[in-house]
N, C-alpha and C. Protein backbone atom coordinates (compact mmCIF):
# COMPACT_ATOMS: atom_id res chain seq x y z
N UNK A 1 -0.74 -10.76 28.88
CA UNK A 1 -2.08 -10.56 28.35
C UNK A 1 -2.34 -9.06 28.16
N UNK A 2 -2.97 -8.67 27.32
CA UNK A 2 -3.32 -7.41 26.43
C UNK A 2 -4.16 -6.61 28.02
N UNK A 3 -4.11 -5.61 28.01
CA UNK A 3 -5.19 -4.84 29.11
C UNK A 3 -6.33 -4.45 27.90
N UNK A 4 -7.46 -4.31 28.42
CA UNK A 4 -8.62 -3.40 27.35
C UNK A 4 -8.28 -2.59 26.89
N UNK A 5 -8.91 -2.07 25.96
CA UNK A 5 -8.65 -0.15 24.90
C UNK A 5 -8.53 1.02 25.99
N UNK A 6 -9.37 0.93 26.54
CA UNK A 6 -9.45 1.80 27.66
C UNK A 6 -8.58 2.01 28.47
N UNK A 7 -7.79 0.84 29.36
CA UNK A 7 -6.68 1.58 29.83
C UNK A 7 -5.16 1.51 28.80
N UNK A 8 -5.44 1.16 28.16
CA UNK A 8 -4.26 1.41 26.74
C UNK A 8 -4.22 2.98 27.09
N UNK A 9 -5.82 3.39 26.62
CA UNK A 9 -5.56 4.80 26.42
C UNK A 9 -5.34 5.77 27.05
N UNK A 10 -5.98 5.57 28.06
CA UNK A 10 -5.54 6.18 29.55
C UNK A 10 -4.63 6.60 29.49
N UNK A 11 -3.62 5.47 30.11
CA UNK A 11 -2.14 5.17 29.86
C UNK A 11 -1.08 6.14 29.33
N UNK A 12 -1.95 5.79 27.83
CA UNK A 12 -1.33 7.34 26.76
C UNK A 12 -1.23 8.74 26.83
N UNK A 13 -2.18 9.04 27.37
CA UNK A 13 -2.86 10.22 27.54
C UNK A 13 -2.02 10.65 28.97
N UNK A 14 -1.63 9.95 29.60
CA UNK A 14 -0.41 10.18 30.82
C UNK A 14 0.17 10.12 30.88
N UNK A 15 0.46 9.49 29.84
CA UNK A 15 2.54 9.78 29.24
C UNK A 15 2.40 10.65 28.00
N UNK A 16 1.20 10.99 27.89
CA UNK A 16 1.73 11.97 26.77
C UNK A 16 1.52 11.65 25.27
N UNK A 17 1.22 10.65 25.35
CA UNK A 17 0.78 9.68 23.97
C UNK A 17 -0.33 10.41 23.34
N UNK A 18 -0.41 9.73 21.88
CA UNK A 18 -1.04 10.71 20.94
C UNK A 18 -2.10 9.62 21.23
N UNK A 19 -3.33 10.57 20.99
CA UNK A 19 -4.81 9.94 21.14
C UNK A 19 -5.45 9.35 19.89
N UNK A 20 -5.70 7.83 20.26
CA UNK A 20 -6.25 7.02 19.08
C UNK A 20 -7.90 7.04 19.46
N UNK A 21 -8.78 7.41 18.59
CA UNK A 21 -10.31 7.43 18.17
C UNK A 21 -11.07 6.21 19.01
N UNK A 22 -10.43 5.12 18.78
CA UNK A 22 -10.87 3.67 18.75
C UNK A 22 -10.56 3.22 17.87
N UNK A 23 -10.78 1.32 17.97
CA UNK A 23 -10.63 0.47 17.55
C UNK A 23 -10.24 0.15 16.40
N UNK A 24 -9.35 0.29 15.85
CA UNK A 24 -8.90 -0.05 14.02
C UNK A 24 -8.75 1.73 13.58
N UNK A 25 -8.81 2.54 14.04
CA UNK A 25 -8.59 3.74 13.75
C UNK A 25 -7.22 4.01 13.23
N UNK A 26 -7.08 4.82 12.29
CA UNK A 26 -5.75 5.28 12.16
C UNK A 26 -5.22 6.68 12.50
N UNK A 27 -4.13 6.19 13.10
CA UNK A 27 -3.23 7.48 13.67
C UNK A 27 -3.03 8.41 12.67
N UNK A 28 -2.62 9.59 12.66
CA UNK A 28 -2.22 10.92 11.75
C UNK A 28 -1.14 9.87 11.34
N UNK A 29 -0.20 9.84 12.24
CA UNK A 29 1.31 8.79 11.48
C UNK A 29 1.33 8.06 10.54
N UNK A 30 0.09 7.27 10.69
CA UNK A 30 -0.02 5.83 10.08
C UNK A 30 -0.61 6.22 8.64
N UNK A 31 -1.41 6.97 8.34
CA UNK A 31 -2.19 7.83 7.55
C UNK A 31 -1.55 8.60 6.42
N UNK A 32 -0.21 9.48 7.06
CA UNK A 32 0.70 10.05 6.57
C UNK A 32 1.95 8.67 5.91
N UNK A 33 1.62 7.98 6.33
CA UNK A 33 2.90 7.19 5.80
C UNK A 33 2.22 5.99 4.94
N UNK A 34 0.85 5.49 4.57
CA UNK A 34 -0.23 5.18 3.72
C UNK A 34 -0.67 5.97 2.67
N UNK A 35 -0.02 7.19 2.55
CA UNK A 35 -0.82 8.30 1.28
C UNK A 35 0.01 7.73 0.62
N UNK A 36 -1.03 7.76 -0.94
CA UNK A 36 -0.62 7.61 -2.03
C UNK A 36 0.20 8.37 -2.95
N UNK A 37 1.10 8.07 -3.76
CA UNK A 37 1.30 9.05 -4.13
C UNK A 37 0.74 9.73 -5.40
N UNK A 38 1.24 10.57 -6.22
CA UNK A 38 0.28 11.34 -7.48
C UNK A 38 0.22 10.11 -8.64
N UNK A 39 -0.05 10.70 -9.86
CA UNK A 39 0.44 9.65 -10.82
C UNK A 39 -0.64 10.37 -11.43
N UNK A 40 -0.91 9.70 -13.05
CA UNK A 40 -1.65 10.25 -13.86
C UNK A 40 -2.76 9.05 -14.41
N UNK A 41 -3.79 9.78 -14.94
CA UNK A 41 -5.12 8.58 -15.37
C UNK A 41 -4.02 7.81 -16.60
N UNK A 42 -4.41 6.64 -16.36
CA UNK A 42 -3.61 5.58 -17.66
C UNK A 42 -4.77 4.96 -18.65
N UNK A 43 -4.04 5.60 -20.01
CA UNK A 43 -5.19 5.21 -20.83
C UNK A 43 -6.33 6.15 -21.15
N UNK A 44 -6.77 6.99 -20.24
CA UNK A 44 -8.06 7.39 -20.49
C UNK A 44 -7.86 9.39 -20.91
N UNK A 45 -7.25 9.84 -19.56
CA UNK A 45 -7.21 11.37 -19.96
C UNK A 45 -5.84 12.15 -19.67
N UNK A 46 -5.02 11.14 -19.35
CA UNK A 46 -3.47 11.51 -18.52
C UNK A 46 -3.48 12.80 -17.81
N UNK A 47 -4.58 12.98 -17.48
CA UNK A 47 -4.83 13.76 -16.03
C UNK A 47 -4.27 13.45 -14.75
N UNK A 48 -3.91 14.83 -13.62
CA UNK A 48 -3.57 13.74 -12.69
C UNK A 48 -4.29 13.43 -12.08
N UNK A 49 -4.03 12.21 -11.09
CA UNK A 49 -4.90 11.71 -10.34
C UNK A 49 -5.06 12.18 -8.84
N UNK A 50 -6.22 12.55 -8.12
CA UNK A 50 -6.68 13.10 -6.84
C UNK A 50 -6.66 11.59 -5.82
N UNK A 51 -6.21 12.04 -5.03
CA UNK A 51 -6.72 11.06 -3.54
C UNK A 51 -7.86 12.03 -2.66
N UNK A 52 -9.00 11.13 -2.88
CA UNK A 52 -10.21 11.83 -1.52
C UNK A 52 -10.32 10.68 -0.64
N UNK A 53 -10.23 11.28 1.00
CA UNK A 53 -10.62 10.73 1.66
C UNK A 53 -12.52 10.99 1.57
N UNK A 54 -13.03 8.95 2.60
CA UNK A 54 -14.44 9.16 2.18
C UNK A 54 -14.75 8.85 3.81
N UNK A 55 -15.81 9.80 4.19
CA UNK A 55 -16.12 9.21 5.97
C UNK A 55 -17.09 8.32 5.56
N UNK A 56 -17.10 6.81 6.48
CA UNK A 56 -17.92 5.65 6.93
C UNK A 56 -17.82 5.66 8.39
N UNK A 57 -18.86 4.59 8.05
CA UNK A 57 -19.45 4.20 9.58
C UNK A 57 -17.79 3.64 9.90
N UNK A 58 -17.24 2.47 9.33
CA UNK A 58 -16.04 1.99 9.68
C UNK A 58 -15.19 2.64 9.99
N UNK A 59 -14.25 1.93 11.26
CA UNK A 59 -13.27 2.70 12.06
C UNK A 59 -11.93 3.01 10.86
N UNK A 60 -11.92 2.45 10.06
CA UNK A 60 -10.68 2.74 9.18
C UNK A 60 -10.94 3.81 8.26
N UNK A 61 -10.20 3.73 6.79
CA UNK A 61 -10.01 5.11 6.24
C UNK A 61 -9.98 4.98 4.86
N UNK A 62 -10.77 5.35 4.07
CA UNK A 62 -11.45 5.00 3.30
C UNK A 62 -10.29 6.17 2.04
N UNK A 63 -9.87 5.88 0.93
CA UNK A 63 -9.64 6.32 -0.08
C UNK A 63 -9.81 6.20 -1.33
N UNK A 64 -10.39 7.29 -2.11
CA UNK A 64 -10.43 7.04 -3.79
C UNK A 64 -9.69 7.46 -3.99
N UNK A 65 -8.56 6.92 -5.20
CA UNK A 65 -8.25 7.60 -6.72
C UNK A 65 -8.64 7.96 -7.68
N UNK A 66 -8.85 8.71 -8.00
CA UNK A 66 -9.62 9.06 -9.69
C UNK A 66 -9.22 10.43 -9.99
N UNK A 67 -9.77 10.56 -11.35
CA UNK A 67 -9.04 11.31 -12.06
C UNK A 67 -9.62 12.52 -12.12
N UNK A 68 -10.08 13.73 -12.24
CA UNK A 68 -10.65 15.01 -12.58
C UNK A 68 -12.04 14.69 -13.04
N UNK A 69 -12.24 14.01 -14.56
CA UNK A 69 -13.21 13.66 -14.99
C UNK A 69 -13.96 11.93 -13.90
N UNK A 70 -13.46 11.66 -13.30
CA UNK A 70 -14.01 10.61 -12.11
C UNK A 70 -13.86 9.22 -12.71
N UNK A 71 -12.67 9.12 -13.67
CA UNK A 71 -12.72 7.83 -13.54
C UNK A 71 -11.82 7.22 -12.30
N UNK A 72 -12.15 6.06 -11.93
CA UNK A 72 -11.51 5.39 -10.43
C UNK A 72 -10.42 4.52 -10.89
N UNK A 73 -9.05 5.02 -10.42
CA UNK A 73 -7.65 4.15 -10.50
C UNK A 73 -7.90 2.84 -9.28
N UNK A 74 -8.03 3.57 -7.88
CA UNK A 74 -8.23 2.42 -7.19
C UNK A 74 -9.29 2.69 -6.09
N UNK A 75 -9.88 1.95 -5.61
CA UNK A 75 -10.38 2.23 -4.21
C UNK A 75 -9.46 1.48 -2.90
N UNK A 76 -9.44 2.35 -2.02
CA UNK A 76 -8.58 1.83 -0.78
C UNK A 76 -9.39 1.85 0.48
N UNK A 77 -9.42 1.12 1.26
CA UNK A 77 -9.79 1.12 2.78
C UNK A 77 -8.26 0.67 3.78
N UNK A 78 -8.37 1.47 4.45
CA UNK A 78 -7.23 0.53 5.93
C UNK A 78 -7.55 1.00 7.35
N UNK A 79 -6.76 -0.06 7.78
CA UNK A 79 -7.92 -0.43 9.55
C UNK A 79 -6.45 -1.01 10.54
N UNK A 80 -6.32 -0.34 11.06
CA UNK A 80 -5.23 -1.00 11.90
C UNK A 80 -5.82 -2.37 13.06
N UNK A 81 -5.94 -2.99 12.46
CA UNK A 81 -6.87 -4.29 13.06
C UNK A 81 -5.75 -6.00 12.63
N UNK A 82 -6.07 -6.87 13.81
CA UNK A 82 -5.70 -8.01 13.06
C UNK A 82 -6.68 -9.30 12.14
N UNK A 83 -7.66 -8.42 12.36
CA UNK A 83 -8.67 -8.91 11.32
C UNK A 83 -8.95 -8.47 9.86
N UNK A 84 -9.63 -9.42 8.91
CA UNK A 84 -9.52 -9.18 7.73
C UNK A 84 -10.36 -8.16 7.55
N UNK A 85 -10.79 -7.25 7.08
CA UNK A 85 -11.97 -6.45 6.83
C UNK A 85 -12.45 -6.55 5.62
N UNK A 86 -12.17 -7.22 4.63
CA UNK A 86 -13.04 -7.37 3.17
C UNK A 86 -14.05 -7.63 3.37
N UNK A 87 -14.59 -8.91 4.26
CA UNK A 87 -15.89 -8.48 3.91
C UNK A 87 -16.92 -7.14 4.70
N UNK A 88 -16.97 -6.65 5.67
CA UNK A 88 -17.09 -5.28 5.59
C UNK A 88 -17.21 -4.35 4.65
N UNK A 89 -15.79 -4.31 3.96
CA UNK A 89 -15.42 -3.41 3.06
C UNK A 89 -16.27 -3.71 1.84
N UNK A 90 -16.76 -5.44 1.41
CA UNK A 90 -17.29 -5.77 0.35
C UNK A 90 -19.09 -4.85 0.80
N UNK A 91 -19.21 -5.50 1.75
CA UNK A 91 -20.74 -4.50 1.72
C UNK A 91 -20.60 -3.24 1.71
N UNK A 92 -19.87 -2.51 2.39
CA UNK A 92 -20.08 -1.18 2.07
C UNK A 92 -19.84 -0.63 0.59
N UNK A 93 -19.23 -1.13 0.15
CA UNK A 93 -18.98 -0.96 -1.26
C UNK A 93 -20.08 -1.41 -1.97
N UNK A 94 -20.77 -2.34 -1.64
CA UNK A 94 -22.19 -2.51 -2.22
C UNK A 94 -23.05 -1.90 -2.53
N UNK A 95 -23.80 -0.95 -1.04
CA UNK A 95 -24.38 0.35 -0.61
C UNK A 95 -24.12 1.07 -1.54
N UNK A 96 -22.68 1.49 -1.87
CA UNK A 96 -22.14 2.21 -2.82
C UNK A 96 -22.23 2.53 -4.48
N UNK A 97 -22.70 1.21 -4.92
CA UNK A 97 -22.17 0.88 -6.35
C UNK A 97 -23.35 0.59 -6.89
N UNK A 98 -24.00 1.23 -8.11
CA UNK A 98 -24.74 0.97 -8.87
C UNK A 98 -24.62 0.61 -10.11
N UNK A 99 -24.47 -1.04 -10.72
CA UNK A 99 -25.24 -2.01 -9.71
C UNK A 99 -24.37 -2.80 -8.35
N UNK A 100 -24.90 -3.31 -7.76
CA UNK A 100 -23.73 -4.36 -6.81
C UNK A 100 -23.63 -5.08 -7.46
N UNK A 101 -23.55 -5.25 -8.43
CA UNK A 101 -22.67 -6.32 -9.26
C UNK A 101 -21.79 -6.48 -10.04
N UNK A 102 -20.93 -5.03 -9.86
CA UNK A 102 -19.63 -4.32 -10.02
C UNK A 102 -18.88 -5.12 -8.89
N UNK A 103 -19.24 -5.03 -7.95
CA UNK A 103 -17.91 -5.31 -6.57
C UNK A 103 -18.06 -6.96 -6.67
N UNK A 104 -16.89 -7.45 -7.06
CA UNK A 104 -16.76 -8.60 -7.14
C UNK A 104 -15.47 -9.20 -6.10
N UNK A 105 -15.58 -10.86 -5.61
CA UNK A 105 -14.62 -10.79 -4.51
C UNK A 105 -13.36 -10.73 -5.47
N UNK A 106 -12.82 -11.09 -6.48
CA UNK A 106 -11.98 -10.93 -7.25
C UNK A 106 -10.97 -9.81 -7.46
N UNK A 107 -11.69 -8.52 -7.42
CA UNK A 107 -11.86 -7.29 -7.23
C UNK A 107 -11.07 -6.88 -6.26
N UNK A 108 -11.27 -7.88 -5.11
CA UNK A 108 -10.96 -6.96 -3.39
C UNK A 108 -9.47 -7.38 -3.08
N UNK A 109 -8.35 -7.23 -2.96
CA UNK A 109 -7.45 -7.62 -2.18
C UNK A 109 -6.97 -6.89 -1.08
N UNK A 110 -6.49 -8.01 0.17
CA UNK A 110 -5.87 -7.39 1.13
C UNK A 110 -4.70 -7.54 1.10
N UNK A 111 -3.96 -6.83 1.76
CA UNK A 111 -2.72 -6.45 1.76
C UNK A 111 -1.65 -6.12 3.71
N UNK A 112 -1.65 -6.85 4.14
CA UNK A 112 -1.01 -6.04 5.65
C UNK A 112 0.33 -5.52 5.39
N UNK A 113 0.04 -4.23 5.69
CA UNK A 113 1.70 -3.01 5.99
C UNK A 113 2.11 -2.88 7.47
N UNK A 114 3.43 -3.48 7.11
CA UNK A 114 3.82 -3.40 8.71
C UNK A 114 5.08 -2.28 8.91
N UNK A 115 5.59 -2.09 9.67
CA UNK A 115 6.52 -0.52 9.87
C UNK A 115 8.02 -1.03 8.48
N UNK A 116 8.38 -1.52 8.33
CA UNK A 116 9.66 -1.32 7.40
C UNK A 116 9.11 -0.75 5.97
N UNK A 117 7.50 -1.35 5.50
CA UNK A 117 7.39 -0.79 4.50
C UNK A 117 6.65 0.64 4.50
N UNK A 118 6.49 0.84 5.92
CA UNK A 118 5.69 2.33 5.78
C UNK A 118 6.40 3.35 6.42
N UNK A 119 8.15 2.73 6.79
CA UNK A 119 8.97 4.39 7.01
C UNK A 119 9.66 3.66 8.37
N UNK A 120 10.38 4.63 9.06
CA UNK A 120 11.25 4.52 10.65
C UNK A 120 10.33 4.98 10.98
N UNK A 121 9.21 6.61 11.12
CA UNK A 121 8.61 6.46 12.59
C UNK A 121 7.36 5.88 12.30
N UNK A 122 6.86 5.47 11.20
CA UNK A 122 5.84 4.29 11.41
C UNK A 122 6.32 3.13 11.95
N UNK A 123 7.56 2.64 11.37
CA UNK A 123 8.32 1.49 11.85
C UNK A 123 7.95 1.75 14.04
N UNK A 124 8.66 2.62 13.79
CA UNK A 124 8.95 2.87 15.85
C UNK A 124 7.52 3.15 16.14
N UNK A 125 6.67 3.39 15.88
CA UNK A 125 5.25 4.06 16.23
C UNK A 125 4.74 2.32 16.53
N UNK A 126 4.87 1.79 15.44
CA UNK A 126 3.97 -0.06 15.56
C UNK A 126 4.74 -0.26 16.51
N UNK A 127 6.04 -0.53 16.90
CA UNK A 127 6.73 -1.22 17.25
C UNK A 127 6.44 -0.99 18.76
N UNK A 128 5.92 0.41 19.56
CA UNK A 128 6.28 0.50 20.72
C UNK A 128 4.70 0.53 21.03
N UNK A 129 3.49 0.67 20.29
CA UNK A 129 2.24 0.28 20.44
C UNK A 129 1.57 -0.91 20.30
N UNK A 130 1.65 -1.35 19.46
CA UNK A 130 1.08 -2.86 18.38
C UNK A 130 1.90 -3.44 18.19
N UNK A 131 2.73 -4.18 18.64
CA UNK A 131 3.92 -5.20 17.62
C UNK A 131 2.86 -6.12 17.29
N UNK A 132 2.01 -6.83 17.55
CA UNK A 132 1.50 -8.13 16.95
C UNK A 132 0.15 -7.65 15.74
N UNK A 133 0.68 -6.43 15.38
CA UNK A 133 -0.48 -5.79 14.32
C UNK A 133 -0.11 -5.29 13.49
N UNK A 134 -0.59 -5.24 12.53
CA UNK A 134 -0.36 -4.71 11.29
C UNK A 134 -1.44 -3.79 10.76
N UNK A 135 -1.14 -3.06 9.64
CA UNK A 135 -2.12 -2.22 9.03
C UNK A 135 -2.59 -2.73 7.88
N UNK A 136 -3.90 -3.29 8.16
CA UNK A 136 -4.66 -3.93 6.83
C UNK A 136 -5.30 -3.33 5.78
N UNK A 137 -5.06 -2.99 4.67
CA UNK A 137 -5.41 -2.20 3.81
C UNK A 137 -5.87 -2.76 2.28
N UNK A 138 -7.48 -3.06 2.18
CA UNK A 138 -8.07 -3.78 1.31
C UNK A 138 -7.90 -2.86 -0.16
N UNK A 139 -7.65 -3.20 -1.38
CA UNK A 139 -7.75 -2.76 -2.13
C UNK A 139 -9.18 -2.95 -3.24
N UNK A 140 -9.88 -2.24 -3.65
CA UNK A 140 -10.36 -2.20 -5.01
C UNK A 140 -10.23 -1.52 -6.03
N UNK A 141 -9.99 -2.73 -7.03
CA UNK A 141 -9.91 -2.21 -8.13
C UNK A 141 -10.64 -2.65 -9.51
N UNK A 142 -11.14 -2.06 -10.56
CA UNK A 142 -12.21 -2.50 -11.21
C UNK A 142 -11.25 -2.32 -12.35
N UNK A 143 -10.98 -3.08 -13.42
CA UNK A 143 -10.39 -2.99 -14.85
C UNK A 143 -11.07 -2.87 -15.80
N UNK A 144 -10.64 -2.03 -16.59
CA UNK A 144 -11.84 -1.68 -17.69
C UNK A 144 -11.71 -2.66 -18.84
N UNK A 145 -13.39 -2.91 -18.75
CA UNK A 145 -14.11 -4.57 -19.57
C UNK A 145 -15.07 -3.78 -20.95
N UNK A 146 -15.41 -5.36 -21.62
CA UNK A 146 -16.50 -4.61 -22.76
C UNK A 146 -17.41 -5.31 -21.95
N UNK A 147 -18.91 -4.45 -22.52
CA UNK A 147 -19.94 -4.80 -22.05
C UNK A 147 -20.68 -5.75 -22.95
N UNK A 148 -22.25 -6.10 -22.77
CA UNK A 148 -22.30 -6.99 -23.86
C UNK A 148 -22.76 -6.38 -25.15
N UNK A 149 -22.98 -5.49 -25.11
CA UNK A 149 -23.08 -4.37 -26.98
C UNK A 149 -21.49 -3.82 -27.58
N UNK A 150 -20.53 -4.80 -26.63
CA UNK A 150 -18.88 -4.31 -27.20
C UNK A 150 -18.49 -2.90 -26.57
N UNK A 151 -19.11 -2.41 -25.90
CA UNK A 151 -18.42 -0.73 -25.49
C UNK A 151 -17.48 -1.35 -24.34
N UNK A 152 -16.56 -0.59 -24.26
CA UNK A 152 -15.34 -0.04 -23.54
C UNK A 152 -16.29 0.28 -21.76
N UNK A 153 -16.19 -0.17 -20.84
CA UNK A 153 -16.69 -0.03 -19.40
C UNK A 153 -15.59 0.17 -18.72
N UNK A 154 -15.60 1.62 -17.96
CA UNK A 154 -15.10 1.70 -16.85
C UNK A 154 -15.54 1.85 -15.33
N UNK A 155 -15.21 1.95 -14.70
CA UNK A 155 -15.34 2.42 -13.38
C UNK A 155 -15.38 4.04 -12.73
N UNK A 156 -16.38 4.67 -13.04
CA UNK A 156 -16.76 6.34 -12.34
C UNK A 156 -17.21 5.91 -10.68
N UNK A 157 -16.54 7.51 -10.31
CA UNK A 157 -17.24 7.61 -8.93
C UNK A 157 -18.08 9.28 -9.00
N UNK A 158 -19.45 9.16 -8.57
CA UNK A 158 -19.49 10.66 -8.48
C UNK A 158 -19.87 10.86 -6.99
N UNK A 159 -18.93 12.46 -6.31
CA UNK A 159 -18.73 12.74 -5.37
C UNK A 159 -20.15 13.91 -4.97
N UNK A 160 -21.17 14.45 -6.10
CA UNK A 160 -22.40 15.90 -5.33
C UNK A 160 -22.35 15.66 -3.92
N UNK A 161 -22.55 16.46 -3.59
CA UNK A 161 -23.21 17.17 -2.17
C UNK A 161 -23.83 16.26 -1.76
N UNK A 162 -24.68 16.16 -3.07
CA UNK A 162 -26.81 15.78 -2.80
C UNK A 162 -26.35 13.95 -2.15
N UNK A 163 -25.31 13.61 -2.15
CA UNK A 163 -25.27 11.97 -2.10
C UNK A 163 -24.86 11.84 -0.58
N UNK A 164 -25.15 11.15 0.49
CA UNK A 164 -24.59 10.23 1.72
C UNK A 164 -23.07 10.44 1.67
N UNK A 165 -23.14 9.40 0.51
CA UNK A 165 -21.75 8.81 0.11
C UNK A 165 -21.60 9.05 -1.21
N UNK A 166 -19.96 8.40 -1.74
CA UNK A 166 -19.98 8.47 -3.53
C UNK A 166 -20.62 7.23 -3.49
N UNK A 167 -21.23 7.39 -5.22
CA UNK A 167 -21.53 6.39 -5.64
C UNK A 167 -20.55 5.90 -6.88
N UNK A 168 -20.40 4.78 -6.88
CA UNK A 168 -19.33 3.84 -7.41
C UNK A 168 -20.21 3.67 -9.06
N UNK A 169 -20.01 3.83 -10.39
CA UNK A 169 -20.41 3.03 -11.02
C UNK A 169 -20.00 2.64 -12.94
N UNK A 170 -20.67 2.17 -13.74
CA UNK A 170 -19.44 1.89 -14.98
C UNK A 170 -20.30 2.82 -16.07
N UNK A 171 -20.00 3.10 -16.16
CA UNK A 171 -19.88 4.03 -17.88
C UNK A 171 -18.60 4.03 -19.30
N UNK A 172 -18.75 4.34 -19.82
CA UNK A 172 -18.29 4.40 -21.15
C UNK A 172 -17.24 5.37 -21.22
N UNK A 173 -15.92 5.90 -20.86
CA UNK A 173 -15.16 6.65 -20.82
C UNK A 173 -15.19 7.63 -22.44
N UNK A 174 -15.44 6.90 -23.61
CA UNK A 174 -15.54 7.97 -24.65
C UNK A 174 -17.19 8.50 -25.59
N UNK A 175 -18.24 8.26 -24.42
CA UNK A 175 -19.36 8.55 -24.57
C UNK A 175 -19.43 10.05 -24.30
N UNK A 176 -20.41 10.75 -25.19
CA UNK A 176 -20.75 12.13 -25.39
C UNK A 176 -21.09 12.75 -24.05
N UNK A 177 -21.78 12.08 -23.34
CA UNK A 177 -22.60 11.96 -22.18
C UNK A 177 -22.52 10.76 -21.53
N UNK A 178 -22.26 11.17 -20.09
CA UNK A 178 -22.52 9.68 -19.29
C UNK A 178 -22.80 10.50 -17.42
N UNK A 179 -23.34 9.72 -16.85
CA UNK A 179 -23.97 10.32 -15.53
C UNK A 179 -24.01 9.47 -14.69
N UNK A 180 -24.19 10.06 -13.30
CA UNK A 180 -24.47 9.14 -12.14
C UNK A 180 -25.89 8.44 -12.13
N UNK A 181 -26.17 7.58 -11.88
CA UNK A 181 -27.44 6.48 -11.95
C UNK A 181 -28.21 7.17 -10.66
N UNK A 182 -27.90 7.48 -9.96
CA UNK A 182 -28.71 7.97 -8.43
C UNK A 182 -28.87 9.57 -8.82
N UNK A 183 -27.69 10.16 -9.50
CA UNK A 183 -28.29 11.46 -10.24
C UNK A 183 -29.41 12.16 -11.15
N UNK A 184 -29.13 10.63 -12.20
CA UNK A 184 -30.11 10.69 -13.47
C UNK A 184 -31.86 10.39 -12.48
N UNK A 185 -31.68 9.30 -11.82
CA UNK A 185 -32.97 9.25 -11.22
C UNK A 185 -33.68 10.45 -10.51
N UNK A 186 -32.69 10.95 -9.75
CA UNK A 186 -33.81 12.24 -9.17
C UNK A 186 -33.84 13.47 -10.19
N UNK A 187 -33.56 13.51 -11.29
CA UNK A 187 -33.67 14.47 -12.34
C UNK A 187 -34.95 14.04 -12.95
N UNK A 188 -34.97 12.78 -12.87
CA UNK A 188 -36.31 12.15 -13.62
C UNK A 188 -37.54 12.73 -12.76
N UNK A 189 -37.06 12.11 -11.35
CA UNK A 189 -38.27 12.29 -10.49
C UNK A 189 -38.82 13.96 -9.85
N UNK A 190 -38.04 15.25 -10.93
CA UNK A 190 -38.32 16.11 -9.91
C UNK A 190 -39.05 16.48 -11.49
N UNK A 191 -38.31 16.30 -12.95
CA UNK A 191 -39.20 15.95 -14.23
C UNK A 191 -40.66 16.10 -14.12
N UNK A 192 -41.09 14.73 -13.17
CA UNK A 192 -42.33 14.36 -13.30
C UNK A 192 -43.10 14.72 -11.94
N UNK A 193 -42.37 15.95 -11.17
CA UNK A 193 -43.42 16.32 -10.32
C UNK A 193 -43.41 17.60 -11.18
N UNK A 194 -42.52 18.56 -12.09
CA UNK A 194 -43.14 19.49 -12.21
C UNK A 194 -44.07 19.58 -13.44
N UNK A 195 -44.42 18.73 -14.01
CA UNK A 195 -45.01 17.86 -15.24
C UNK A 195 -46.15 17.78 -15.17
């Protein structure tokens, strides 16, 4: 039978073991052997593509792809947990996305990585901590659709300062102009106080 987190960690910390956060957290190891690699926007600006990590409340580890100009290749979450986390991941992505009716379950897949596909010392790292766990790592991804006036819809994320979090949302990749929805609003609203 499993002992609690607590003396797991203990434990570690007295032999010398590298210190895990808590619960579904990921190790530097695990993290390093989960990065994506480069690649370029397809279709849209053959730019390359950035990986940002995003902080949440959730113990796992949140990644975008996108491109310079912000269109989104994929969204990633992973959680070293033996539970599913989509739906989690589906609400927070909700919070996120203007409208929530972008994040569809269709959208979400999970995926568990276990040590052969993420390297030898990820391999030896699971193996002598977690054998009965895996690293669950939900994917989203949004494919670019027409809307109902026929335009071309993709998937933007914009990262300002001024936001919590990014916000997730679809625009027109060959429009003159296109903006964040939580941006455009407080431009309106600072408009009509100095008005």
């Amino acid at each position: 039978m499993a002992r609690p987190l607590r003396e797991r960690l203990a434990e570690a910390r007295r032999r010398g073991g590298r210190k895990l956060t808590g619960r579904g957290s990921l190790p530097r190891l695990l993290r390093t052997a989960l990065a994506s690699p480069g690649g370029r926007c397809y279709r849209h600006c053959d730019q390359p593509i950035r990986s940002r990590a995003v902080p949440s409340a959730l113990p796992g580890r949140w990644e975008v792809r996108s491109c310079p100009s912000g269109v989104v290749s994929v969204t990633s979450y992973a959680e070293w947990t033996r539970r599913d986390p989509t739906p989690a991941v589906r609400r927070t992505l909700e919070r996120w996305t203007e409208p929530k009716s972008l994040v569809r379950a269709w959208d979400l897949r999970v995926a568990t990585r276990r040590g052969p596909e993420l390297g030898k010392n990820a391999e030896r790292f699971l193996a002598r901590n977690h054998p009965s766990r895996g690293v669950r790592v939900v994917y989203w991804r949004v494919y670019p659709f027409r809307a109902r006036d026929g335009t071309e819809r993709r998937l933007f994320v914009c990262f300002r300062r001024t936001h919590a979090a990014p916000v997730f949302f679809a625009a027109s990749p060959t429009a003159s102009e296109w903006g964040c929805p939580v941006c455009a609003r407080r431009r309106r609203g600072r408009r009509r106080l100095r008005g």
